[in-house]
Structure formats: structure tokens, C-alpha cells
Protein backbone atom coordinates (compact mmCIF):
# COMPACT_ATOMS: atom_id res chain seq x y z
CA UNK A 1 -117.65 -8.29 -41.31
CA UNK A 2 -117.11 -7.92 -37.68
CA UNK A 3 -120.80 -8.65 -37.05
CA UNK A 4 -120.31 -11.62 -39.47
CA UNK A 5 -117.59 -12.79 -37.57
CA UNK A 6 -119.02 -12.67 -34.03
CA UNK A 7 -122.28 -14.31 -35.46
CA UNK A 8 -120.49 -17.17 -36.72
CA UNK A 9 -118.09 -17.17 -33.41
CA UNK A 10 -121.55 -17.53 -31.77
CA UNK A 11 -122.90 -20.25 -33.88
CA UNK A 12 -119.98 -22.16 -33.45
CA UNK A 13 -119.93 -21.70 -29.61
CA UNK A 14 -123.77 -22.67 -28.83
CA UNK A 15 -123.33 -26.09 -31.40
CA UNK A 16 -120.38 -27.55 -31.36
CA UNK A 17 -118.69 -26.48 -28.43
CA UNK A 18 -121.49 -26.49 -25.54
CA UNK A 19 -122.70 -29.78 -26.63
CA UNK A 20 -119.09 -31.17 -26.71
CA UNK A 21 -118.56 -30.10 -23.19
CA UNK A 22 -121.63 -31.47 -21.71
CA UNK A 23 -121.04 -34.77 -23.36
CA UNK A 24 -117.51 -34.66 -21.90
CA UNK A 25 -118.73 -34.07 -17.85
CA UNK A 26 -121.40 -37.02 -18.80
CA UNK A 27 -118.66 -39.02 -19.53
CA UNK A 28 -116.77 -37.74 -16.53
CA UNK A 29 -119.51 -38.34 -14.24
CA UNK A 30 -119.84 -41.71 -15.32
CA UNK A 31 -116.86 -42.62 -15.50
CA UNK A 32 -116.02 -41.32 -11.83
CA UNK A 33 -119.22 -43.18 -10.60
CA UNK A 34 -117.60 -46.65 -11.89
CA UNK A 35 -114.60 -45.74 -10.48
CA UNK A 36 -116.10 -45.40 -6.86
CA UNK A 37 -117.89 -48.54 -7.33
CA UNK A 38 -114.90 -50.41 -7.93
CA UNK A 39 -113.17 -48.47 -5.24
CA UNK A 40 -115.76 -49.99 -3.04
CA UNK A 41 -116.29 -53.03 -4.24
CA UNK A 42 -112.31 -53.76 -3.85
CA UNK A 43 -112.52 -52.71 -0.05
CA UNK A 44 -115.20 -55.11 0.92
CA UNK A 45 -113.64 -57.66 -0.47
CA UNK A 46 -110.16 -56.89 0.87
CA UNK A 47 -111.72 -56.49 4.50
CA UNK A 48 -113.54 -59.55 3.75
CA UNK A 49 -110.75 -61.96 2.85
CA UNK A 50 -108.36 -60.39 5.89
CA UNK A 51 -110.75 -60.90 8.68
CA UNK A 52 -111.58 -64.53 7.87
């Protein structure tokens, strides 16, 4: 049973868990690489609009 159990701990590790994660920093990533776009995107046009 205890080789049962770690088997199926295993299973359950490698496909649900791994995959969830890696989905999760994708979306992370992304998400963080909009956010410094925007963060950029704001500045120029607040330095824009102040110096003219």
C-alpha cells in the first residue's frame, strides 16, 4: 500500500501539479510583461504632456 500510495502521490505530482505551475509563471510572465509596458507607456506620455 505504501508503494501504492507514493506511486499515485507521484502521478499526481508530474500531471496535475507541474503542469498547473508552469501554466501559472506563463501567466505571471505575461502578465508582468503588460504591466511594464503600460508602466512605460504611461511615462512617455506623462513626460510628454509636461514638457510641452
Amino acid at each position: 500500500m505504501l508503494v501504492l500510495g507514493a506511486l499515485l502521490g507521484l502521478f499526481v505530482l508530474f500531471n496535475f501539479l507541474l503542469p498547473m505551475l508552469a501554466g501559472l509563471i506563463k501567466l505571471v510572465l505575461i502578465v508582468g510583461v503588460v504591466a511594464v509596458i503600460v508602466f512605460v507607456a504611461v511615462t512617455l506620455v506623462g513626460k510628454s504632456s509636461r514638457s510641452s
